[in-house]
Protein backbone atom coordinates (compact mmCIF):
# COMPACT_ATOMS: atom_id res chain seq x y z
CA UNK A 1 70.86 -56.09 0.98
CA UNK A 2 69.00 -53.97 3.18
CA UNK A 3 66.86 -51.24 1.97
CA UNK A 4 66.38 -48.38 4.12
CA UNK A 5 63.26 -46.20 3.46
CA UNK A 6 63.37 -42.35 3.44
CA UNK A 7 60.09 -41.03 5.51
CA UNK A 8 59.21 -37.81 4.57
CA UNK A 9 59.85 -35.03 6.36
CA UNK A 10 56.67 -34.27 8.88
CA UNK A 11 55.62 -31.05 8.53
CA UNK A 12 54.43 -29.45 11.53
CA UNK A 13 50.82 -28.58 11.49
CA UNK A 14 50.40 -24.59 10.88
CA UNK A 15 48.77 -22.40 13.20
CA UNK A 16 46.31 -20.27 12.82
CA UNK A 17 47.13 -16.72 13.19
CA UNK A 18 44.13 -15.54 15.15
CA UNK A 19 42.49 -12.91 13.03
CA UNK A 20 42.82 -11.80 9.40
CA UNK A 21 41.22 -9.01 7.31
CA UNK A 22 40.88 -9.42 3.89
CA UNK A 23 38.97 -6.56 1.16
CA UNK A 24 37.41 -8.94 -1.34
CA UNK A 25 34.54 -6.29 -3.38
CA UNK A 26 32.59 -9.53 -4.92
CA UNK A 27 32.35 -11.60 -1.49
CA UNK A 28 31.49 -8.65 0.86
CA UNK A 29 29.10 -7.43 -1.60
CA UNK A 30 27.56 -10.22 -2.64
CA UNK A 31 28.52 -13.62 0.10
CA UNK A 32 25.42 -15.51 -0.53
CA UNK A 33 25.95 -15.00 -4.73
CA UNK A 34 21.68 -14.90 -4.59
CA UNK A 35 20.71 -13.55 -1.58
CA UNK A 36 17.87 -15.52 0.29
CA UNK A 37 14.66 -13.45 0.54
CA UNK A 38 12.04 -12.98 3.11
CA UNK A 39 9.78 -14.45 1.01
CA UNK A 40 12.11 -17.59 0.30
CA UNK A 41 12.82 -18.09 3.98
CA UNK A 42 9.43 -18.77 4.82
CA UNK A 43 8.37 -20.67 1.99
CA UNK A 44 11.10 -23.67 2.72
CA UNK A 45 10.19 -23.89 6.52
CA UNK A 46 11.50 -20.10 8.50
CA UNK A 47 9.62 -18.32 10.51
CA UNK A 48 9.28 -14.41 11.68
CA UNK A 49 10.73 -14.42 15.34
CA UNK A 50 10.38 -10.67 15.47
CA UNK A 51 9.04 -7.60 14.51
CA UNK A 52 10.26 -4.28 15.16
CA UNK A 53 8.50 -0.91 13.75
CA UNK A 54 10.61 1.58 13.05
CA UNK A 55 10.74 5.58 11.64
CA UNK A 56 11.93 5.81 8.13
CA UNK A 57 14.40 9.01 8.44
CA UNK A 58 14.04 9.58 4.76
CA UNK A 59 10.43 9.76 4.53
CA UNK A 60 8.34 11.64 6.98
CA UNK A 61 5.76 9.72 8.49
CA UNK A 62 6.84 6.26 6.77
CA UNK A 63 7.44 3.72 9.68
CA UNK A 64 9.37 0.80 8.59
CA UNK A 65 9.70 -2.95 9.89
CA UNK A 66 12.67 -4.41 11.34
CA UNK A 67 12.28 -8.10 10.86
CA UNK A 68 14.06 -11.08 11.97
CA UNK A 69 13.12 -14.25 10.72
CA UNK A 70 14.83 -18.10 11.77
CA UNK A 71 15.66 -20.36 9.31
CA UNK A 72 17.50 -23.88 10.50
CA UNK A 73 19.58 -22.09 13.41
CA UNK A 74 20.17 -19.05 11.10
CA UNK A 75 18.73 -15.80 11.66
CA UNK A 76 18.54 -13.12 9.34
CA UNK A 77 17.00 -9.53 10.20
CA UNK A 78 15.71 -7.49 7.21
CA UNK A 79 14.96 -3.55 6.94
CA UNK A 80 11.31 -4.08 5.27
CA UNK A 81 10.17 -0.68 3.33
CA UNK A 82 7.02 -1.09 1.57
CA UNK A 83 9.18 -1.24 -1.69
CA UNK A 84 11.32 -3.57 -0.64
CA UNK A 85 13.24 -5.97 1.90
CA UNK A 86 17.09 -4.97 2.82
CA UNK A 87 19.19 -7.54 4.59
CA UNK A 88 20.49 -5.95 7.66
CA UNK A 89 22.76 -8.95 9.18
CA UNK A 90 23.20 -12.38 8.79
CA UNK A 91 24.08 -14.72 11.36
CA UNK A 92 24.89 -18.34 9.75
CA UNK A 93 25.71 -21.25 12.07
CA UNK A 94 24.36 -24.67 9.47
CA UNK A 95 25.81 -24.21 6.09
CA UNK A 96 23.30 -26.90 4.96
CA UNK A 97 20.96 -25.06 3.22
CA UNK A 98 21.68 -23.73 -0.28
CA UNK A 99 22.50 -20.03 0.65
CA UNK A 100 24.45 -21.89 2.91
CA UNK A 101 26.91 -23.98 1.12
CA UNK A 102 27.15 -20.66 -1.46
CA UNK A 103 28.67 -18.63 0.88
CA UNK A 104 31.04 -21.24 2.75
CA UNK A 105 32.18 -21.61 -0.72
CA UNK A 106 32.81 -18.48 -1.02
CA UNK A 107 34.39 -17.60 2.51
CA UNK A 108 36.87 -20.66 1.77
CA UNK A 109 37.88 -19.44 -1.48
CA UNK A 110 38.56 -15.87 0.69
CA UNK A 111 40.51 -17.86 3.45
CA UNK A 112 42.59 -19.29 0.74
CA UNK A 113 43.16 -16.34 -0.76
CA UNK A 114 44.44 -14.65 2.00
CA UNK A 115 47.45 -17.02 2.61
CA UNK A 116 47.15 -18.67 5.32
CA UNK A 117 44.63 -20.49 7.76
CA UNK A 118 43.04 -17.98 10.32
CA UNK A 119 40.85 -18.32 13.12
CA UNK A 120 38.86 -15.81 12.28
CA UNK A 121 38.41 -13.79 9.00
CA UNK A 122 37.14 -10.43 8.54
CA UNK A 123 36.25 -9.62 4.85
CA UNK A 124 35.15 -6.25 3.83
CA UNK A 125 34.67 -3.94 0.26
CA UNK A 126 36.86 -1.47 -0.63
CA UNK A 127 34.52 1.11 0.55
CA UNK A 128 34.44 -0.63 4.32
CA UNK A 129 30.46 -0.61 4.38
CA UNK A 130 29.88 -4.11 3.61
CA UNK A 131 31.35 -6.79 5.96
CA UNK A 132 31.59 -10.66 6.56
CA UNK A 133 32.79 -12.13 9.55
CA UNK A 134 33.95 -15.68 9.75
CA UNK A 135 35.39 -18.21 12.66
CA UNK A 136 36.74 -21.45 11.30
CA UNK A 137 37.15 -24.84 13.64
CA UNK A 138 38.93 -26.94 12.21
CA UNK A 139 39.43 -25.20 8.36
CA UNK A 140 35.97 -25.12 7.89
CA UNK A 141 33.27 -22.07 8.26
CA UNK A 142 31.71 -22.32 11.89
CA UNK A 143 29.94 -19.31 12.40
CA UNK A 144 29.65 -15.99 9.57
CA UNK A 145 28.06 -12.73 10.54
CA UNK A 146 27.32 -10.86 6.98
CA UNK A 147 26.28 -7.22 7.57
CA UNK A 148 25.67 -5.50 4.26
CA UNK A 149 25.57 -1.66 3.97
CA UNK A 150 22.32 0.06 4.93
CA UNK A 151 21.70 3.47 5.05
């Protein structure tokens, strides 16, 4: 008696529509879940690669720092009051750091909630002012651009 094996049916590998947008409140306000600090940045190895004074157009005569500071191929710019430091923009390229692996967690979790595999993902709040940018290679994060709202 012969036995003949069934073979599964291949499915056809899916491709990616090019670009999705998703609104996810928690993710575009918060991708990192704890946001890395200035102050964290440089104390695990990141350095200032710029600084940029700039006019405070809420306070007269208050000049305010734009600074961007490199952190293991990253590069984050921050709006630095004397109160306090706002992240500008994010650019994330190595996911290996802490901050890192948080937010490709979080971007895949978005991907999967949006359906289907995309190229690239745009993620935004409700109110459009925060947004996170996202190209995948291969399923996984390659590059994210995380611009929160700043006034």
């Amino acid at each position: 008696m012969v036995r003949k094996e069934r073979k599964a049916a291949a499915q056809p590998p899916q491709t990616p529509k090019p670009t999705c947008t998703l609104t996810n409140d928690t993710l575009a306000g918060q991708p990192f879940g704890t946001e890395p600090t200035v102050a964290e940045l440089l104390s695990v190895g990141g350095r200032v690669i710029a600084r940029k004074a700039y006019r405070n157009v809420h306070e007269a005569g208050q000049m305010d720092t734009i600074l961007t500071v490199r952190h293991q191929g990253n590069v984050f710019e921050f709006y630095r009051t004397p109160e306090q430091d706002l992240l500008r923009q994010a650019i994330i390229t190595n996911f290996r750091p802490a901050y890192g692996q948080r937010l490709r967690v979080n971007l895949k979790a978005s991907a999967r909630q949006n359906g289907g595999i995309c190229s690239q993902l745009r993620i935004r709040d409700t109110e459009r002012a925060n947004n996170v940018s996202v190209t995948f290679a291969n399923g996984q994060p390659s590059q994210a651009r995380v611009q929160p709202y700043l006034d």
